[in-house]
PDB file of N, CA and C in Angstrom:
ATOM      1  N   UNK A   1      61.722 145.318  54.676  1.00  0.00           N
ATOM      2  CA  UNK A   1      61.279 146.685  54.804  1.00  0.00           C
ATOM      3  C   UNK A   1      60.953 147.021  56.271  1.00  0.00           C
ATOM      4  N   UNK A   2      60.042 146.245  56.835  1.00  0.00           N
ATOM      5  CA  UNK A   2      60.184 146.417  58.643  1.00  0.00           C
ATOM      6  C   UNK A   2      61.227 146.624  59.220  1.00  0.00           C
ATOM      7  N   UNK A   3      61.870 145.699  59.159  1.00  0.00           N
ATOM      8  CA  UNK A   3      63.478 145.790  59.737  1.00  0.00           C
ATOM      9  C   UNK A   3      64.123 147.218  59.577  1.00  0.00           C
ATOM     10  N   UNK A   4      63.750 147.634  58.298  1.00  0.00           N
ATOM     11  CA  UNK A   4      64.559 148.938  57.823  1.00  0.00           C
ATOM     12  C   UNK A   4      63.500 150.025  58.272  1.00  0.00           C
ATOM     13  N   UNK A   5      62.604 150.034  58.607  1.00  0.00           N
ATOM     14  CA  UNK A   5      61.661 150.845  59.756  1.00  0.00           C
ATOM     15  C   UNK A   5      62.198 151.073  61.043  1.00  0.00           C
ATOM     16  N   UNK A   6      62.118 149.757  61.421  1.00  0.00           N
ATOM     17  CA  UNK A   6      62.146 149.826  62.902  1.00  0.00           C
ATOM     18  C   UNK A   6      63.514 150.115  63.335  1.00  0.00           C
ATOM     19  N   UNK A   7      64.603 149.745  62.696  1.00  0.00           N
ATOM     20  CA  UNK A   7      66.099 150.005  62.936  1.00  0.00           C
ATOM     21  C   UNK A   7      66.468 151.358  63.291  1.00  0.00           C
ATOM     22  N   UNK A   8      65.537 152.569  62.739  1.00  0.00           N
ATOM     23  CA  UNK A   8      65.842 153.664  62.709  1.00  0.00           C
ATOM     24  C   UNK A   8      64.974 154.397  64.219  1.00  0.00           C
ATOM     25  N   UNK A   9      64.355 153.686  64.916  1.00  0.00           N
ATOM     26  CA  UNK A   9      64.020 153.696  66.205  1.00  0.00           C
ATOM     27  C   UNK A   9      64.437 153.915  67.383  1.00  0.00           C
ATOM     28  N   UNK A  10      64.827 154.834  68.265  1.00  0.00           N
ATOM     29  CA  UNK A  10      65.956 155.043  69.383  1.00  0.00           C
ATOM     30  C   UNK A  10      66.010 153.310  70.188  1.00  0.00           C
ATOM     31  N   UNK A  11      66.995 153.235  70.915  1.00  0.00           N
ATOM     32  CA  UNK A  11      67.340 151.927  71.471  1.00  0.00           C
ATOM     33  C   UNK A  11      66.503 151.467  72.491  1.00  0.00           C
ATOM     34  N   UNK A  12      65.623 151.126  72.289  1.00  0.00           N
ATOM     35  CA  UNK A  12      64.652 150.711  73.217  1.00  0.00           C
ATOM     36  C   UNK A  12      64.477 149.365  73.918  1.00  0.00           C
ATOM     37  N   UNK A  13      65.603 148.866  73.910  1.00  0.00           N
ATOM     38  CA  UNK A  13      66.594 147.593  75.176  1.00  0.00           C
ATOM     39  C   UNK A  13      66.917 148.491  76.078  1.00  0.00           C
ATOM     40  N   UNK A  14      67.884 149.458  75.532  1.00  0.00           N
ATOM     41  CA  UNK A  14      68.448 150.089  76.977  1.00  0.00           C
ATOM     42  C   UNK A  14      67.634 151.281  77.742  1.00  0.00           C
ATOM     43  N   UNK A  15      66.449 152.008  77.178  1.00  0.00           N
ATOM     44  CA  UNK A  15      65.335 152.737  77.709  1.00  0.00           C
ATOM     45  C   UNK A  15      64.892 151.253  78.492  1.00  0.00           C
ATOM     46  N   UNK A  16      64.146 150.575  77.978  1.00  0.00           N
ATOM     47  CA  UNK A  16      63.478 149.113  78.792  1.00  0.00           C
ATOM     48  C   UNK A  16      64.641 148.669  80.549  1.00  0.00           C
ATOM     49  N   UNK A  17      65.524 148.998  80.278  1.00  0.00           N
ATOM     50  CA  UNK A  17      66.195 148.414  80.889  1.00  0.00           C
ATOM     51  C   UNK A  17      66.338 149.624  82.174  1.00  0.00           C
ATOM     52  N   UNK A  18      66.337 150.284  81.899  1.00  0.00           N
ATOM     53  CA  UNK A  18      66.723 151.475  82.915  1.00  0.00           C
ATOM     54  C   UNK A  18      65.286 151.255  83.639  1.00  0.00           C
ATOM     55  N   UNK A  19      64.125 151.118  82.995  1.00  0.00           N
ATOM     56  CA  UNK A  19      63.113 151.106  83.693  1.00  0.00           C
ATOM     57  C   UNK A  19      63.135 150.056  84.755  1.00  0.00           C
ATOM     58  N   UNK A  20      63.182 148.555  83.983  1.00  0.00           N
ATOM     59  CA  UNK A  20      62.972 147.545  84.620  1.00  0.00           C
ATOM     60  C   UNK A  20      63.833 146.308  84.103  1.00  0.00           C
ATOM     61  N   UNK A  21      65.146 146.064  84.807  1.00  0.00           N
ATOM     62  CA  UNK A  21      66.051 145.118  84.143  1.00  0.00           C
ATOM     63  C   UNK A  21      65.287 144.168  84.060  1.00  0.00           C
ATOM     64  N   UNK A  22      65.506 142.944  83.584  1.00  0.00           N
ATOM     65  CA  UNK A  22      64.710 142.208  82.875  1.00  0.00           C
ATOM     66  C   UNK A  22      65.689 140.551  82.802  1.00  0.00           C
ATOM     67  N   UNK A  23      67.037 140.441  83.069  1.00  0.00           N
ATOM     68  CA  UNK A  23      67.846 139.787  83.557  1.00  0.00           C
ATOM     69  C   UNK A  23      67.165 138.516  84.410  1.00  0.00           C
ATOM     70  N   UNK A  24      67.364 137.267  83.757  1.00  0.00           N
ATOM     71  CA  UNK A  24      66.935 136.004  84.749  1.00  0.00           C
ATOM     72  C   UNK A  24      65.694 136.062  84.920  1.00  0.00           C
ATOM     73  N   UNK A  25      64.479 137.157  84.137  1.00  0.00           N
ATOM     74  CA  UNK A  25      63.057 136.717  83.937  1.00  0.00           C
ATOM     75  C   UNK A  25      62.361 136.538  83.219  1.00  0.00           C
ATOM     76  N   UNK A  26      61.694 136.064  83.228  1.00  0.00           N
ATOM     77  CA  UNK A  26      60.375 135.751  82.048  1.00  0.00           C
ATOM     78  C   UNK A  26      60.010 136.757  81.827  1.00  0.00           C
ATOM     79  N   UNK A  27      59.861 137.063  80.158  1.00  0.00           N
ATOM     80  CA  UNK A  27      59.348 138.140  79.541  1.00  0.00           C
ATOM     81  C   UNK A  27      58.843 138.085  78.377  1.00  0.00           C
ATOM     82  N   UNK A  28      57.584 138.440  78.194  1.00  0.00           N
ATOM     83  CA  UNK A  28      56.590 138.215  77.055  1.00  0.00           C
ATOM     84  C   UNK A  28      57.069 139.748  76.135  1.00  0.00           C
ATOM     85  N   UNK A  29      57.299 139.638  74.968  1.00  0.00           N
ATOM     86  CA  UNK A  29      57.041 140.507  73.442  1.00  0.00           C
ATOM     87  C   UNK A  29      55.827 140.475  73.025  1.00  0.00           C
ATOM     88  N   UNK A  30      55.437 141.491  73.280  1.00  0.00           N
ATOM     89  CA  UNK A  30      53.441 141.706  72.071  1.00  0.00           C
ATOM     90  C   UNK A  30      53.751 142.017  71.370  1.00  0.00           C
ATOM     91  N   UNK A  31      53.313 141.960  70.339  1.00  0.00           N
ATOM     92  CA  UNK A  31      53.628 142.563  68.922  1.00  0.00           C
ATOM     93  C   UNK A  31      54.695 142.548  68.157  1.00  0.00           C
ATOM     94  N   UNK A  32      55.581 140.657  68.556  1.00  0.00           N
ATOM     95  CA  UNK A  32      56.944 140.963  68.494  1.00  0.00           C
ATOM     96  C   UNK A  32      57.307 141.109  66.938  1.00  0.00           C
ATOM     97  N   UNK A  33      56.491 141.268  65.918  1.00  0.00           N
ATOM     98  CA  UNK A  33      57.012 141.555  64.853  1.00  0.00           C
ATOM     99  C   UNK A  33      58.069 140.672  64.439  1.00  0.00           C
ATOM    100  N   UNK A  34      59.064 141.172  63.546  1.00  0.00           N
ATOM    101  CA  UNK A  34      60.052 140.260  63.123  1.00  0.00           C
ATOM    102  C   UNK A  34      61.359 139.632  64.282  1.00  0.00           C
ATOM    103  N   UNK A  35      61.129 139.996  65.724  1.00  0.00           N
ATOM    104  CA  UNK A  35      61.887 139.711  66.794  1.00  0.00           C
ATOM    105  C   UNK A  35      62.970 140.661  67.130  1.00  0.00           C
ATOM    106  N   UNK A  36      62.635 141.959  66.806  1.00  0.00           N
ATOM    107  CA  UNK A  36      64.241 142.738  66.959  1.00  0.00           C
ATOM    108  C   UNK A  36      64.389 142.986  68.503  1.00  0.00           C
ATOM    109  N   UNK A  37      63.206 143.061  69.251  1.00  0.00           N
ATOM    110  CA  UNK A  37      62.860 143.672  70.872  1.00  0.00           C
ATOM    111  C   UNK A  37      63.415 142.059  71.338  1.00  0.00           C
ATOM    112  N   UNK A  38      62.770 140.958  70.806  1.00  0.00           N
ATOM    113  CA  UNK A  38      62.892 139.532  71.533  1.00  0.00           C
ATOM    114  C   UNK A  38      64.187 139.098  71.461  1.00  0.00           C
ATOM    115  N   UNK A  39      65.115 139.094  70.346  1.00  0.00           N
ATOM    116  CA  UNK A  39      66.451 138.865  70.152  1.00  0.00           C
ATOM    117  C   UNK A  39      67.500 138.832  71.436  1.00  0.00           C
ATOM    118  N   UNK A  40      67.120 140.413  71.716  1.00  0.00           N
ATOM    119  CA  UNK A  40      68.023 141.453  72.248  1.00  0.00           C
ATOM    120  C   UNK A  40      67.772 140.872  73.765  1.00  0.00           C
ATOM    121  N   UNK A  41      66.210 140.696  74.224  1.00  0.00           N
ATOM    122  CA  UNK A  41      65.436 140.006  75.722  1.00  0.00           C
ATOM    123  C   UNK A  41      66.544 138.937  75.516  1.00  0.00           C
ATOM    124  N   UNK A  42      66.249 138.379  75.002  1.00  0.00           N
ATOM    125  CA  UNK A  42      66.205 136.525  74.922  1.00  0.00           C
ATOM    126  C   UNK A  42      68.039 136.417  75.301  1.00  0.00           C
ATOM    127  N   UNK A  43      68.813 137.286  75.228  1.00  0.00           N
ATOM    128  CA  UNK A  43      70.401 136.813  75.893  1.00  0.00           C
ATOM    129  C   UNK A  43      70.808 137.109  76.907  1.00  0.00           C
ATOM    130  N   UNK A  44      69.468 138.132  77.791  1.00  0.00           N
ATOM    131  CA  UNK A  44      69.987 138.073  79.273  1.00  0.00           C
ATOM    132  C   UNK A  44      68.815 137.516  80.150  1.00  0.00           C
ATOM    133  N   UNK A  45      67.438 137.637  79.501  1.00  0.00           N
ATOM    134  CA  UNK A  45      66.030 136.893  80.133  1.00  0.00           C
ATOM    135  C   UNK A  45      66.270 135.691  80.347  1.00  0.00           C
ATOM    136  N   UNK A  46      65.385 135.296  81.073  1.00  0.00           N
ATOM    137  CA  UNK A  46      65.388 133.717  81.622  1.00  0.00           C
ATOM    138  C   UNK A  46      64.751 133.134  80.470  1.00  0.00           C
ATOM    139  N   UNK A  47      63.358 133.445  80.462  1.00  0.00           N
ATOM    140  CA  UNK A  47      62.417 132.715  78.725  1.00  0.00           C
ATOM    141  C   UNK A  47      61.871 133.879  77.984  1.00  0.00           C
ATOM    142  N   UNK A  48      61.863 133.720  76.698  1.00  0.00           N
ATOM    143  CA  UNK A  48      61.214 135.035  76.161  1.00  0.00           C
ATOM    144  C   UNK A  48      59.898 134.715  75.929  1.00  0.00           C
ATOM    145  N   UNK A  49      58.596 135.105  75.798  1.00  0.00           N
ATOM    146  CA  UNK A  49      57.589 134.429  74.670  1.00  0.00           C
ATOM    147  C   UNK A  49      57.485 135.634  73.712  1.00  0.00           C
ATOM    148  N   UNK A  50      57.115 135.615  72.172  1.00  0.00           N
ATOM    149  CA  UNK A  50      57.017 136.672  71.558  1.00  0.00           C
ATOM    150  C   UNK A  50      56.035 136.382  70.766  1.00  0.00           C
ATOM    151  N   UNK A  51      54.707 136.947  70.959  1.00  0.00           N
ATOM    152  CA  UNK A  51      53.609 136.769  70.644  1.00  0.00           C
ATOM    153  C   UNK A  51      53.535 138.010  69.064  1.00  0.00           C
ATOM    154  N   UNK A  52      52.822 137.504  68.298  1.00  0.00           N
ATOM    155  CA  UNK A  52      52.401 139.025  67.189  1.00  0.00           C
ATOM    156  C   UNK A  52      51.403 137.569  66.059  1.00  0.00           C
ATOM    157  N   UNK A  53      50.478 139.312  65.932  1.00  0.00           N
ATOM    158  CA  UNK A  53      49.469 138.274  65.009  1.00  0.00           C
ATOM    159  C   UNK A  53      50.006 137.998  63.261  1.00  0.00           C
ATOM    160  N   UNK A  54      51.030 137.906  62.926  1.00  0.00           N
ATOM    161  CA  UNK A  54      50.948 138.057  61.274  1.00  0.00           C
ATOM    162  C   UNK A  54      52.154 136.686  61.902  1.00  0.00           C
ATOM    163  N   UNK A  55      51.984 135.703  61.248  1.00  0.00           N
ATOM    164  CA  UNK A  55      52.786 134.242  61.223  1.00  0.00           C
ATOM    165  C   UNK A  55      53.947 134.519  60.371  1.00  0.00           C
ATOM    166  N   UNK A  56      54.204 135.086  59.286  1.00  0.00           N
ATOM    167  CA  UNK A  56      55.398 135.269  58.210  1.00  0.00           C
ATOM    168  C   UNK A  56      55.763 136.519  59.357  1.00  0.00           C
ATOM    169  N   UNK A  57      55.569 137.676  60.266  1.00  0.00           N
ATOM    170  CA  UNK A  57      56.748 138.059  61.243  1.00  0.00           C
ATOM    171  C   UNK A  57      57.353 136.891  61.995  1.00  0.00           C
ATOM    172  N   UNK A  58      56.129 136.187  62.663  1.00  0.00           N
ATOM    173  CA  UNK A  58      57.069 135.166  63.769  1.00  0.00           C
ATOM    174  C   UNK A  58      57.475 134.560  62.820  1.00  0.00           C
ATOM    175  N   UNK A  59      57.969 133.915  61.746  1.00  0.00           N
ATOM    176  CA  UNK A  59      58.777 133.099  61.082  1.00  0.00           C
ATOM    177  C   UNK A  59      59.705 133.673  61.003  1.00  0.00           C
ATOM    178  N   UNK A  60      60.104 134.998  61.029  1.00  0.00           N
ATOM    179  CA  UNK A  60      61.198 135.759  60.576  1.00  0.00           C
ATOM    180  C   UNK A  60      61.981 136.139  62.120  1.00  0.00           C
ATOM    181  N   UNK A  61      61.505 136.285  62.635  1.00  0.00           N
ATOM    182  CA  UNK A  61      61.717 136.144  64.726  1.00  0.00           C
ATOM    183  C   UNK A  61      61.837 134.386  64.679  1.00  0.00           C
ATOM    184  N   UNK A  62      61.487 133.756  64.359  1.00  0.00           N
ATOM    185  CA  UNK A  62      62.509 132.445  64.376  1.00  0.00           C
ATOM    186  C   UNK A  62      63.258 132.359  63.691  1.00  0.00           C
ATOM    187  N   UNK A  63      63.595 132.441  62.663  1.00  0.00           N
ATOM    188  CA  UNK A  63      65.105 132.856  61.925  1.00  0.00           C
ATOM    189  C   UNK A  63      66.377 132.928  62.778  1.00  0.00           C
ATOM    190  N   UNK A  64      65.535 134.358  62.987  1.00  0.00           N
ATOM    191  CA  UNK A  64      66.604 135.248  63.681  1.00  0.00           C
ATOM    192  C   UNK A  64      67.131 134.721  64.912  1.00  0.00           C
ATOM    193  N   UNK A  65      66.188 133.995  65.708  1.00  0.00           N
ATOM    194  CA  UNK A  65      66.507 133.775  66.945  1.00  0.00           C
ATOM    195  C   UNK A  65      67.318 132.352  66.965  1.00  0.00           C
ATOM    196  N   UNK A  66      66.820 131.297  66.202  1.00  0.00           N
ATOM    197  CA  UNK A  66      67.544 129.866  65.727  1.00  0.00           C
ATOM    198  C   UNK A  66      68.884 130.391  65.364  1.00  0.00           C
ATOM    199  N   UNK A  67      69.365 131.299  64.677  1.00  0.00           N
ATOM    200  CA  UNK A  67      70.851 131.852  63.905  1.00  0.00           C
ATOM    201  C   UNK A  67      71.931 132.392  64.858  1.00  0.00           C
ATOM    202  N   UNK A  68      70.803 133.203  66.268  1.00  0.00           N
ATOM    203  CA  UNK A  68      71.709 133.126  67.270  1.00  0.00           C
ATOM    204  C   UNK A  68      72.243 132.551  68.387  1.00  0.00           C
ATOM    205  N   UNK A  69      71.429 131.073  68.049  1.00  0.00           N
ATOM    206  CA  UNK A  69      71.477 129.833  69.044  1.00  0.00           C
ATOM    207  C   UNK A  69      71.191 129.575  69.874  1.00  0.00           C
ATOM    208  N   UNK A  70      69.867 130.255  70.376  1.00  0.00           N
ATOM    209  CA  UNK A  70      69.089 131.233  70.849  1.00  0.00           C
ATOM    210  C   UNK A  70      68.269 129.647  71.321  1.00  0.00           C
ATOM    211  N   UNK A  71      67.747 129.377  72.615  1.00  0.00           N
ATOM    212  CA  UNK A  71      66.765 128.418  72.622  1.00  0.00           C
ATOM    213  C   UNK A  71      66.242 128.534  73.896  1.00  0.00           C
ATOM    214  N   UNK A  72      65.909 129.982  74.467  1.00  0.00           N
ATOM    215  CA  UNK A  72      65.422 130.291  75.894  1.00  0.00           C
ATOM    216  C   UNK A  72      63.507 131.124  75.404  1.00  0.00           C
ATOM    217  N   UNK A  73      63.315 130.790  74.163  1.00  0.00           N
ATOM    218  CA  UNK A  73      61.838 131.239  73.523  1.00  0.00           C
ATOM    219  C   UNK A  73      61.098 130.338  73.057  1.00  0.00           C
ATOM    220  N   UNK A  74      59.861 131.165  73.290  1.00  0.00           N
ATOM    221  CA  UNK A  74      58.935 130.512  72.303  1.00  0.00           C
ATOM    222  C   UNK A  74      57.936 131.313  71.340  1.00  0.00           C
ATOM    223  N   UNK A  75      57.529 131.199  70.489  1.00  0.00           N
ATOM    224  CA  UNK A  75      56.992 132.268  69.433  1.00  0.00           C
ATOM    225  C   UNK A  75      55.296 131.859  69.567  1.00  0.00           C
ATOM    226  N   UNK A  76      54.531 132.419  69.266  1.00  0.00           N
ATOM    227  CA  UNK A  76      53.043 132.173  69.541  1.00  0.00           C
ATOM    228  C   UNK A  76      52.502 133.319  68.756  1.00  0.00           C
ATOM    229  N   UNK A  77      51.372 132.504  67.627  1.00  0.00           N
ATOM    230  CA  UNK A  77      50.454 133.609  67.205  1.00  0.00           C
ATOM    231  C   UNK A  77      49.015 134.166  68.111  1.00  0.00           C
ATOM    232  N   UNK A  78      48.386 135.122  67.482  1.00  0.00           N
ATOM    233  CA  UNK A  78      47.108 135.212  67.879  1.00  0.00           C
ATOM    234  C   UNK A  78      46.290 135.567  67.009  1.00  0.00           C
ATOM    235  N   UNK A  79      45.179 135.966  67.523  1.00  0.00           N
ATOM    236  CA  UNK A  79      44.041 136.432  66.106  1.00  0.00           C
ATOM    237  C   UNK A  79      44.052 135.523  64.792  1.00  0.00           C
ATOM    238  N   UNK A  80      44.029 134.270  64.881  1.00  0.00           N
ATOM    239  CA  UNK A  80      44.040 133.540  64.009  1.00  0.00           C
ATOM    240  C   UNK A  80      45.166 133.308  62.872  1.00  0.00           C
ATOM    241  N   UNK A  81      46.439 134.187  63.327  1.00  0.00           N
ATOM    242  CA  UNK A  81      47.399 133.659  63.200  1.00  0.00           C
ATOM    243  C   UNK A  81      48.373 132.241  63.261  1.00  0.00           C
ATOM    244  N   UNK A  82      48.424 131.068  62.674  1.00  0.00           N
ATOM    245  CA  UNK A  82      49.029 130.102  63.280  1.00  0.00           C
ATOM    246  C   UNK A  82      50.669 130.221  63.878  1.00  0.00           C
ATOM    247  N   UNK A  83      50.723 129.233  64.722  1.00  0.00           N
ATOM    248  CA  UNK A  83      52.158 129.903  64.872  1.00  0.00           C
ATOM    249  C   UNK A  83      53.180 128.913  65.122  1.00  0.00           C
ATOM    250  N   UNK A  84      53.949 129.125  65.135  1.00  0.00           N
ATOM    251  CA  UNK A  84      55.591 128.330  65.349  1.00  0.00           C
ATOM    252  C   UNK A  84      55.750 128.065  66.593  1.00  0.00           C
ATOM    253  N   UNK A  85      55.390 126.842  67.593  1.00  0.00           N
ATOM    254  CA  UNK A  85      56.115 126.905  68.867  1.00  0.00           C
ATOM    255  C   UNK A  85      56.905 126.265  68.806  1.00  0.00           C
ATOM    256  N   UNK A  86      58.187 126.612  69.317  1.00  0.00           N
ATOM    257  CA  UNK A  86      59.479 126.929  69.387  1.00  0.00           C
ATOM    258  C   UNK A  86      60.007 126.307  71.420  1.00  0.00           C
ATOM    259  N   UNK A  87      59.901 125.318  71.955  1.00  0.00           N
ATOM    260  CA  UNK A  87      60.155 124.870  73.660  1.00  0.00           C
ATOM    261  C   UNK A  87      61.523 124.369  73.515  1.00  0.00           C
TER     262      UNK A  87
END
């Protein structure tokens, strides 16, 4: 159901990008939710981290990111979230 929320969201990689390319750097996700913002970072960034407090999102942002062979992240909870690190 998130996914099908947030999908309907204008493209906010390529707004991000016009601001501040993001290419060959380290870049932290707050609130990365199920990883749709981190995905998209994580194939031209140098490392992603994608922080969000609910552990079943970052499980679902590792999914996603393991499926695209993806191994430049790491996932981290907070607020007493446990979390998946992912080096």
């Amino acid at each position: 159901m998130y996914d099908l929320l947030v999908s309907k969201q204008p493209d906010v990689v390529s707004m991000l990008g016009k601001i501040r390319p993001w290419r060959g750097l380290d870049v932290i996700d707050l609130r990365a939710g199920t990883g749709r913002l981190a995905c998209q970072l994580a194939l031209e960034a140098h490392f992603v981290i994608a922080l969000d407090q609910s552990s079943a999102m970052l499980e679902v942002a590792t999914e996603k990111l393991e499926k695209m062979g993806l191994d430049n992240w790491n996932g981290r909870g907070y607020g007493g979230a446990s979390s998946r690190k992912r080096l």
